[in-house]
PDB file of N, CA and C in Angstrom:
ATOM      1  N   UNK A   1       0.848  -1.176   0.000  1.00  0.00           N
ATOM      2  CA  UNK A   1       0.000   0.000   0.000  1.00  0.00           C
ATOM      3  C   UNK A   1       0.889   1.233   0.000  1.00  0.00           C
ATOM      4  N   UNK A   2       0.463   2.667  -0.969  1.00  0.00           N
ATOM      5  CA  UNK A   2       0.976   3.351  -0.575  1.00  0.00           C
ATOM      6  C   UNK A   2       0.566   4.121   0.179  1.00  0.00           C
ATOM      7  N   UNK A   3       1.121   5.561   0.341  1.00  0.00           N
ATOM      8  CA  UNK A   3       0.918   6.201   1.286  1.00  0.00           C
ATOM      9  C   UNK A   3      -0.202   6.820   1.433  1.00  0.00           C
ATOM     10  N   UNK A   4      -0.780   7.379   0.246  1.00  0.00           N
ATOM     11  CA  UNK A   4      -2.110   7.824   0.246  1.00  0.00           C
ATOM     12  C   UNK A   4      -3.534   6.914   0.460  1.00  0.00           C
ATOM     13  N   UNK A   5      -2.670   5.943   0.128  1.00  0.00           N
ATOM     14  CA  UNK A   5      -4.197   4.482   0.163  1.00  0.00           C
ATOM     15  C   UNK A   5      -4.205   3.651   2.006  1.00  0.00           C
ATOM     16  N   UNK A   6      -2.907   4.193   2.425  1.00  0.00           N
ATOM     17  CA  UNK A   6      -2.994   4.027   4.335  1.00  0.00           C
ATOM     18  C   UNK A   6      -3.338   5.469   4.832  1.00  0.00           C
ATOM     19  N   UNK A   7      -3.392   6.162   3.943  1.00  0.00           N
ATOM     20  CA  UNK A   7      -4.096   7.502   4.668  1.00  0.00           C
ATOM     21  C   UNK A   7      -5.793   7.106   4.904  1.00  0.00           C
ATOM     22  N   UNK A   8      -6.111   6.762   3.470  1.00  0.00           N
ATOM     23  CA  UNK A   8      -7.452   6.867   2.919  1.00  0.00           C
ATOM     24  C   UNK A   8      -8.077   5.635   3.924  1.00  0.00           C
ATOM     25  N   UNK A   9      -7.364   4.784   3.994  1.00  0.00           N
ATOM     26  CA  UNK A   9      -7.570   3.373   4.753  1.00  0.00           C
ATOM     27  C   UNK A   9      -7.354   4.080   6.294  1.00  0.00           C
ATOM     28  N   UNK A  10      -6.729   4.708   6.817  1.00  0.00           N
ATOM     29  CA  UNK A  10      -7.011   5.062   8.229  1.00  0.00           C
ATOM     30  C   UNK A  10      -8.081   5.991   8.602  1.00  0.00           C
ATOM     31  N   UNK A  11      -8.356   6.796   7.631  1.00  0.00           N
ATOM     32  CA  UNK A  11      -9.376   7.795   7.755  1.00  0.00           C
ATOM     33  C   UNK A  11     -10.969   7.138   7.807  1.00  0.00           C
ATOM     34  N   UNK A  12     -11.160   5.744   6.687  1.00  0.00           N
ATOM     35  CA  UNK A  12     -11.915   5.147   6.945  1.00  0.00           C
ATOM     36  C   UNK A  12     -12.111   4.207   7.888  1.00  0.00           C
ATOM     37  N   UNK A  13     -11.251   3.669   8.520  1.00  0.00           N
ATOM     38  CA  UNK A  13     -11.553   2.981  10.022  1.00  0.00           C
ATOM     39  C   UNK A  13     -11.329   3.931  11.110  1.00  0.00           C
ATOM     40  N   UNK A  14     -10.637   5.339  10.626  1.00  0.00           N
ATOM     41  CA  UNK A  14     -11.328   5.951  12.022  1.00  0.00           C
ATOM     42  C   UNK A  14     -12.716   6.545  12.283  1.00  0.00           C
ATOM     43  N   UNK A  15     -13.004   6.586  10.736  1.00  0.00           N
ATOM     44  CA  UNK A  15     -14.667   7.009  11.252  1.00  0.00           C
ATOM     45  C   UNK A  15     -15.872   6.084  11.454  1.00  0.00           C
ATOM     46  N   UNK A  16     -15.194   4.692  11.033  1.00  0.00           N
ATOM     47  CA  UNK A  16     -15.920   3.445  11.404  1.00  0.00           C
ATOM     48  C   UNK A  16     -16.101   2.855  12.620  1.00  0.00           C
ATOM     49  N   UNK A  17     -14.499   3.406  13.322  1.00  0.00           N
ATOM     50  CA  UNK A  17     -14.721   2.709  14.732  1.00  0.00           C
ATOM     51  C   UNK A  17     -15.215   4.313  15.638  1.00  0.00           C
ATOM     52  N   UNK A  18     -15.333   5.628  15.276  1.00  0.00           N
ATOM     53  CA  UNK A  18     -15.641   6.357  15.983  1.00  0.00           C
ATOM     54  C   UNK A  18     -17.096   5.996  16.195  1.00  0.00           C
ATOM     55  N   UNK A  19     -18.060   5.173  15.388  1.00  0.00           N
ATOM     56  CA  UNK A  19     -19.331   5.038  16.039  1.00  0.00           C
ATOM     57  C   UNK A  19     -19.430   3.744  16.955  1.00  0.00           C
ATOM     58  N   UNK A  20     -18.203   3.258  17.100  1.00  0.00           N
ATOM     59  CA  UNK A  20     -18.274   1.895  17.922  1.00  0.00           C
ATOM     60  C   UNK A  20     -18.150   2.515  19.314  1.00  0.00           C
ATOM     61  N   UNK A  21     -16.846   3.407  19.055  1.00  0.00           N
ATOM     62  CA  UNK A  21     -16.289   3.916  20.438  1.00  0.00           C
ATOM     63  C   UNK A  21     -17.738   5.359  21.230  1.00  0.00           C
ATOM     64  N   UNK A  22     -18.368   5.618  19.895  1.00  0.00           N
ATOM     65  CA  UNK A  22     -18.842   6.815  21.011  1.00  0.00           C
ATOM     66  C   UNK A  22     -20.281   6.429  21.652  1.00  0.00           C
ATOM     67  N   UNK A  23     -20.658   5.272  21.702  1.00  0.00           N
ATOM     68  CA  UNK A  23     -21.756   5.031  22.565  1.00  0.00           C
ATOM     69  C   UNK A  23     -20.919   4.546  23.860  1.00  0.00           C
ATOM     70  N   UNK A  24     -20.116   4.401  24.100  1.00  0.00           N
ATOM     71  CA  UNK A  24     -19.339   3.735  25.398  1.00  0.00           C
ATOM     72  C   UNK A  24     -19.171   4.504  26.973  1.00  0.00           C
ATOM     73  N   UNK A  25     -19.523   3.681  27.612  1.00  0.00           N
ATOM     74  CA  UNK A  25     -19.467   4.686  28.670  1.00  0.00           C
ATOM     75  C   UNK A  25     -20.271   5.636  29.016  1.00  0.00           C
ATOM     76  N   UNK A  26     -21.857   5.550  28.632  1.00  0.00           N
ATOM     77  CA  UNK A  26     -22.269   6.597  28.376  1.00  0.00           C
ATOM     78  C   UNK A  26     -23.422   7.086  29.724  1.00  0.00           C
ATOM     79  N   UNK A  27     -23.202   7.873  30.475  1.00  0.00           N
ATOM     80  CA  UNK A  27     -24.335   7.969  31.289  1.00  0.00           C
ATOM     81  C   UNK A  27     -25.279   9.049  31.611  1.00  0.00           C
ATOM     82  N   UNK A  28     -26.547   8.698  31.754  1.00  0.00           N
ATOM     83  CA  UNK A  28     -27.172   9.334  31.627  1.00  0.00           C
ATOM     84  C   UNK A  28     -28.053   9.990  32.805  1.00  0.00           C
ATOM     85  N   UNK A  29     -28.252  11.366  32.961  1.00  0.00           N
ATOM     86  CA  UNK A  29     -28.620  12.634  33.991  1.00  0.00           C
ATOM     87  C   UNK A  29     -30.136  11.490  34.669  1.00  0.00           C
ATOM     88  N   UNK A  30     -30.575  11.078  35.855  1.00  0.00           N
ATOM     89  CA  UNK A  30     -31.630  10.904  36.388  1.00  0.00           C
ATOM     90  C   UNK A  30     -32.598  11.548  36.304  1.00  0.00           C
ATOM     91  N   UNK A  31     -32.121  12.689  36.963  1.00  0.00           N
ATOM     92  CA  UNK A  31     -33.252  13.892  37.101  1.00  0.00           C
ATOM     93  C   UNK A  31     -32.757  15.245  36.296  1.00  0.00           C
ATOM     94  N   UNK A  32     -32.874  15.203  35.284  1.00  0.00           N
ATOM     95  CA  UNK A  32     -32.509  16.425  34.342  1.00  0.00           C
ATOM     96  C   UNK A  32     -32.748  17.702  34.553  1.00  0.00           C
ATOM     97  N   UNK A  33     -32.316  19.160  34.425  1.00  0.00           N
ATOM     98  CA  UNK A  33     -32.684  20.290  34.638  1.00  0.00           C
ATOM     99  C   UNK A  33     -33.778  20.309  33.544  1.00  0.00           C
ATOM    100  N   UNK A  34     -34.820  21.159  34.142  1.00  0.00           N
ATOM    101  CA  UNK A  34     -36.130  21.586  32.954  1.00  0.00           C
ATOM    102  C   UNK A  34     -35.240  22.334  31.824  1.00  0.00           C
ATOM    103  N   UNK A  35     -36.001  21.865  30.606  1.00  0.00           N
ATOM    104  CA  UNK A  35     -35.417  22.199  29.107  1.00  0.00           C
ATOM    105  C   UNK A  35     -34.067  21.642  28.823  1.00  0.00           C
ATOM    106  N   UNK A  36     -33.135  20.307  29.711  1.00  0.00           N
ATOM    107  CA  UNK A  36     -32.724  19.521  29.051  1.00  0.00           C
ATOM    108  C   UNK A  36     -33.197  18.332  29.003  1.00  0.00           C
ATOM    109  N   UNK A  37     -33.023  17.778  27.821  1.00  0.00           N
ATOM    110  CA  UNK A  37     -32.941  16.653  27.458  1.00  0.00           C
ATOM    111  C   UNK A  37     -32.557  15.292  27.951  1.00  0.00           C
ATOM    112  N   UNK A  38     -33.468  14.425  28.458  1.00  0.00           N
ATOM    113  CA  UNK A  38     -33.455  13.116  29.226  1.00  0.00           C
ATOM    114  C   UNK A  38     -32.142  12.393  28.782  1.00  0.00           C
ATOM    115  N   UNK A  39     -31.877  11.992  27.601  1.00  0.00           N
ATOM    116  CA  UNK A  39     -30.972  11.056  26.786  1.00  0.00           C
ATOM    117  C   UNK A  39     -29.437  11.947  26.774  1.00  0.00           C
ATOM    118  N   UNK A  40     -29.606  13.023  26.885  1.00  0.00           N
ATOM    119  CA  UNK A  40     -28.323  13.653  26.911  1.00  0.00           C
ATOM    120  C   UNK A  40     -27.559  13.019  28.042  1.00  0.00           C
ATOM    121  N   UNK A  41     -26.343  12.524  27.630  1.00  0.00           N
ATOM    122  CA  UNK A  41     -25.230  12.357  28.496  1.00  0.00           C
ATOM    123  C   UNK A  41     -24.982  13.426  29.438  1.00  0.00           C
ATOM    124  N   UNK A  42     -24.638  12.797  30.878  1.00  0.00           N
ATOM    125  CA  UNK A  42     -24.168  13.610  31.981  1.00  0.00           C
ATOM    126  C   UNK A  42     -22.504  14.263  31.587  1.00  0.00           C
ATOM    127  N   UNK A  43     -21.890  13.464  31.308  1.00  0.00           N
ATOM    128  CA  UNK A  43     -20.090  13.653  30.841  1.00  0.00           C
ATOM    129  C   UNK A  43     -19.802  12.950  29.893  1.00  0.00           C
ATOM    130  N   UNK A  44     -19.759  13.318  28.554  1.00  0.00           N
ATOM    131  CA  UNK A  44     -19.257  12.864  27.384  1.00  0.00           C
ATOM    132  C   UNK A  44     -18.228  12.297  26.987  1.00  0.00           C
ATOM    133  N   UNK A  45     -17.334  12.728  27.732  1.00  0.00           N
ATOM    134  CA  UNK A  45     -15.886  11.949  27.837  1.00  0.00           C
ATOM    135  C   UNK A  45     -15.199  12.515  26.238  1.00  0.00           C
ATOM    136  N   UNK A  46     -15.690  13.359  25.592  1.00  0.00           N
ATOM    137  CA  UNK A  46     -15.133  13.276  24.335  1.00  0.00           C
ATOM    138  C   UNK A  46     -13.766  13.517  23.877  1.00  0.00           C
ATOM    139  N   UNK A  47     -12.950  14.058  24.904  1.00  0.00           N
ATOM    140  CA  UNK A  47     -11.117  14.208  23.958  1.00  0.00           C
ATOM    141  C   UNK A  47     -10.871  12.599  24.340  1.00  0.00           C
ATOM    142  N   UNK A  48     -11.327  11.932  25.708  1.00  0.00           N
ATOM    143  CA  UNK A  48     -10.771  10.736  25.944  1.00  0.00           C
ATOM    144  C   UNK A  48     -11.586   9.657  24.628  1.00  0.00           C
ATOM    145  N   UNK A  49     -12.266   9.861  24.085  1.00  0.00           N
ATOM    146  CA  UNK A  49     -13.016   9.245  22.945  1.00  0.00           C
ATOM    147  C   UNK A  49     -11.947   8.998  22.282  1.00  0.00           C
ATOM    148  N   UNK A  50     -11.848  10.324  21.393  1.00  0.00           N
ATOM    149  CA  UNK A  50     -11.313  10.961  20.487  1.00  0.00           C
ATOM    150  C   UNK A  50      -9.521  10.301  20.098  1.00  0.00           C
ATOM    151  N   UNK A  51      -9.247   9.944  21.528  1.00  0.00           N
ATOM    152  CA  UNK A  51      -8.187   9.423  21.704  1.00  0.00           C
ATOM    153  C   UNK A  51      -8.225   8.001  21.670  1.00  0.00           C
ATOM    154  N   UNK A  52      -9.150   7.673  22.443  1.00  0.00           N
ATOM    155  CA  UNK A  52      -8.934   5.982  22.465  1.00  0.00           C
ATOM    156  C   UNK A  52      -9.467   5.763  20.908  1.00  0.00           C
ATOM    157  N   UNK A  53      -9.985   6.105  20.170  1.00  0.00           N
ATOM    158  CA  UNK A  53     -10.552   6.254  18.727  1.00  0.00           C
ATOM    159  C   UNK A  53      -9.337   6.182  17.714  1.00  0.00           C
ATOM    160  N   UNK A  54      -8.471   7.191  17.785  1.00  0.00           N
ATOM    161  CA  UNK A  54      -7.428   7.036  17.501  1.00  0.00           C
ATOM    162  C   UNK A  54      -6.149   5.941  17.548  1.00  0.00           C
ATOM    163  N   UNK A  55      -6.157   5.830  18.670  1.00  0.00           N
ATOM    164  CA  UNK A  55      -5.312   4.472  18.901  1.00  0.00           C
ATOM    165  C   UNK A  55      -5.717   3.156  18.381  1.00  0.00           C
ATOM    166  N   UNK A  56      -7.060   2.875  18.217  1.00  0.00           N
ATOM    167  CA  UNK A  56      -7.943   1.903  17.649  1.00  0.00           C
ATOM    168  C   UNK A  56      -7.573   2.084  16.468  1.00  0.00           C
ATOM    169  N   UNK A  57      -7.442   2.914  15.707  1.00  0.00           N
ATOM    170  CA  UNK A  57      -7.647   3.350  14.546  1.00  0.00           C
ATOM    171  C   UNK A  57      -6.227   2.695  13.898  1.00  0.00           C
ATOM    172  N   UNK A  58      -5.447   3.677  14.577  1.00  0.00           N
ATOM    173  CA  UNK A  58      -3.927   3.127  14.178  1.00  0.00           C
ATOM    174  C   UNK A  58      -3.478   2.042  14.327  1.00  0.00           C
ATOM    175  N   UNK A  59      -3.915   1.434  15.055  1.00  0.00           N
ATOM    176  CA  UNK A  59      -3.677  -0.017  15.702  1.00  0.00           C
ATOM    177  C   UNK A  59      -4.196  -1.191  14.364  1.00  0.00           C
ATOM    178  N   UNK A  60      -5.428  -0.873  13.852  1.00  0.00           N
ATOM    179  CA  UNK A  60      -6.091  -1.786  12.949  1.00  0.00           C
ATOM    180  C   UNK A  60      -5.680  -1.225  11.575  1.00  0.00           C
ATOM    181  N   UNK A  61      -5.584   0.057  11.228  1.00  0.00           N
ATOM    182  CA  UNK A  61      -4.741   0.182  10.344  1.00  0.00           C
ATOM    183  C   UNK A  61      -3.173  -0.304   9.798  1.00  0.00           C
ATOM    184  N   UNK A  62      -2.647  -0.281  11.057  1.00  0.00           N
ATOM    185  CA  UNK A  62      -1.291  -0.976  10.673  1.00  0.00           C
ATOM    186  C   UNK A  62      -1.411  -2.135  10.699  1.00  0.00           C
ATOM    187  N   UNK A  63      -2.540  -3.211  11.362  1.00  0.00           N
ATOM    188  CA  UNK A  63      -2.565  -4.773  10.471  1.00  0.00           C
ATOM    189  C   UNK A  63      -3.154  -5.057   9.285  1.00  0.00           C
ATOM    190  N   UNK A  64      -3.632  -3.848   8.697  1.00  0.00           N
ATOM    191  CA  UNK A  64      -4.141  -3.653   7.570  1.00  0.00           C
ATOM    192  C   UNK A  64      -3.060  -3.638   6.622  1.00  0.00           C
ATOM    193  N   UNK A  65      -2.103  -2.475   7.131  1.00  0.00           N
ATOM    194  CA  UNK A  65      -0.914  -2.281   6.143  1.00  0.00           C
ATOM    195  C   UNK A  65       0.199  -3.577   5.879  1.00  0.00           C
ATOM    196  N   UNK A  66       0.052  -4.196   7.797  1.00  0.00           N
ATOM    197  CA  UNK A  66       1.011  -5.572   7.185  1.00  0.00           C
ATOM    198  C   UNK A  66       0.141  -6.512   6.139  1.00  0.00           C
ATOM    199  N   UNK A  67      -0.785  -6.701   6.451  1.00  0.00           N
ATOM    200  CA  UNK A  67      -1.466  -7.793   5.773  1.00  0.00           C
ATOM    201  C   UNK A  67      -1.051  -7.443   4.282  1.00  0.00           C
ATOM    202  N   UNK A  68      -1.891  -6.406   3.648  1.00  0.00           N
ATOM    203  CA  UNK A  68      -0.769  -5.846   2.488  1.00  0.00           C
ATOM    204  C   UNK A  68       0.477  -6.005   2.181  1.00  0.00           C
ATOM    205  N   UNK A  69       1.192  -5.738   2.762  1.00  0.00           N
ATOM    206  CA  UNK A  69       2.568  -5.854   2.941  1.00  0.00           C
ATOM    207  C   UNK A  69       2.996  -7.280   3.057  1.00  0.00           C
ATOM    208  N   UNK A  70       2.561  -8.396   3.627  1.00  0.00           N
ATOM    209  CA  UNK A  70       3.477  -9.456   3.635  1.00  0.00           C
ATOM    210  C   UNK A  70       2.359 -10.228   2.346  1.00  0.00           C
ATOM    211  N   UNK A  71       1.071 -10.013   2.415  1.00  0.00           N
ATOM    212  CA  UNK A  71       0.188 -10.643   1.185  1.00  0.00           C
ATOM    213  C   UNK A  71      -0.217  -9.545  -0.170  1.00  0.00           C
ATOM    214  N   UNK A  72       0.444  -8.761  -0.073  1.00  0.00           N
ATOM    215  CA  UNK A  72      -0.539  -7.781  -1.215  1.00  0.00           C
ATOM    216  C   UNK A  72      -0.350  -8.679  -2.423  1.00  0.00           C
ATOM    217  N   UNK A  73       0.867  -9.044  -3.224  1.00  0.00           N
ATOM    218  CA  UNK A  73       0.769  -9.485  -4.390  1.00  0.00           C
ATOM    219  C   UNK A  73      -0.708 -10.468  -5.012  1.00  0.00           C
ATOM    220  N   UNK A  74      -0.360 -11.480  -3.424  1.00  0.00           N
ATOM    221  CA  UNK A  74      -1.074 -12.535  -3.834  1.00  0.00           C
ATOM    222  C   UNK A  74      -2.948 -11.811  -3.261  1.00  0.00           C
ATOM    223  N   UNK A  75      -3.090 -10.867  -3.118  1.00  0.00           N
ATOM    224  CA  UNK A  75      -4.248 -10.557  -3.087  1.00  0.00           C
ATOM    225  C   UNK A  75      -4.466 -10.099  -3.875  1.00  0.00           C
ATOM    226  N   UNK A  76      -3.964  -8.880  -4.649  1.00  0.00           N
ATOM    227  CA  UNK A  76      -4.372  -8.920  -5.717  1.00  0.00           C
ATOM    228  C   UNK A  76      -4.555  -9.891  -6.852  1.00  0.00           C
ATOM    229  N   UNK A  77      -3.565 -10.486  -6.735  1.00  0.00           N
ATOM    230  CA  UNK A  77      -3.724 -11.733  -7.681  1.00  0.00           C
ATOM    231  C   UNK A  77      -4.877 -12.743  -7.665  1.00  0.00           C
ATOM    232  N   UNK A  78      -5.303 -12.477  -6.745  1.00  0.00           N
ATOM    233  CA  UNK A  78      -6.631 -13.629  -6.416  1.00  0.00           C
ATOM    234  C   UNK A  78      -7.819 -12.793  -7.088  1.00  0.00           C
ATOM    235  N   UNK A  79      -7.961 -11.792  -6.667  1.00  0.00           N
ATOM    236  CA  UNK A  79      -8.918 -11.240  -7.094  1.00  0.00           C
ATOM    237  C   UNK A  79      -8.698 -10.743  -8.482  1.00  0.00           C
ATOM    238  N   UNK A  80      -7.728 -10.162  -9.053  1.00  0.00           N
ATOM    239  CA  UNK A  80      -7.950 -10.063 -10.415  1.00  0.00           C
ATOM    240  C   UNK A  80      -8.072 -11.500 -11.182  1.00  0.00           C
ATOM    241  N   UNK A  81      -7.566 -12.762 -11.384  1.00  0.00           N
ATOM    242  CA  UNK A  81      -7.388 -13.935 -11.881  1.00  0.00           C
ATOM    243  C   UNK A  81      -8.769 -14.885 -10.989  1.00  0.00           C
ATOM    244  N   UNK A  82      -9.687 -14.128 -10.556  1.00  0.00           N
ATOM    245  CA  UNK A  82     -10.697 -15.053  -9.992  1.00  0.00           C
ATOM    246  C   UNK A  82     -11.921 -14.931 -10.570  1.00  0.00           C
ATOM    247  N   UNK A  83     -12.868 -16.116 -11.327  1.00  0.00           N
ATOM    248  CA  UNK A  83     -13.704 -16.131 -11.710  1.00  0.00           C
ATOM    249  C   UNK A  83     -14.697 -16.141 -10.756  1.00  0.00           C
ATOM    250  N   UNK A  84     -15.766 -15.045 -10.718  1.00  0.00           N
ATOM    251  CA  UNK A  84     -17.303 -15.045  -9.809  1.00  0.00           C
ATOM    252  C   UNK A  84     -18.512 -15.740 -10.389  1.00  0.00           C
ATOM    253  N   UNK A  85     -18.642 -16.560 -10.343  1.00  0.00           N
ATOM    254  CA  UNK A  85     -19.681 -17.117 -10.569  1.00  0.00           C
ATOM    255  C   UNK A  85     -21.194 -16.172 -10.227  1.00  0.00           C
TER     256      UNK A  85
END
């Protein structure tokens, strides 16, 4: 892979796992002030998200890049030279 296609490839699993990571942890106000919202989170936690999101991100990206890296030939090769029925 090059460099732009592990960009493009990290950018898309970080916004894939940002909807895994941001329901986590999430808690919610008992008794709410009048004119907020029941479902609204008490503490969002969001730079610590943002972060553990990141690390996820990079983490599955770079077995992305080895997998490429020690198999790319023969993946491509499978798939271009493979008949779909």
């Amino acid at each position: 892979m090059d460099i732009l296609t592990t960009v493009f490839t990290f950018f898309l699993v970080w916004w894939v796992t940002l909807f895994v990571v941001l329901p986590m942890q999430i808690e919610t106000d008992a008794s709410p002030d009048r004119g907020n919202d029941a479902g609204a989170p008490k503490n969002a936690r969001i730079k610590y998200k943002l972060k553990l999101n990141t690390a996820i991100a990079v983490a599955v990206t770079f077995i992305i890049w080895m997998i490429f890296y020690i198999y790319g030939t023969e993946i491509e090769d499978y798939y271009l030279n493979a008949t779909f029925v």
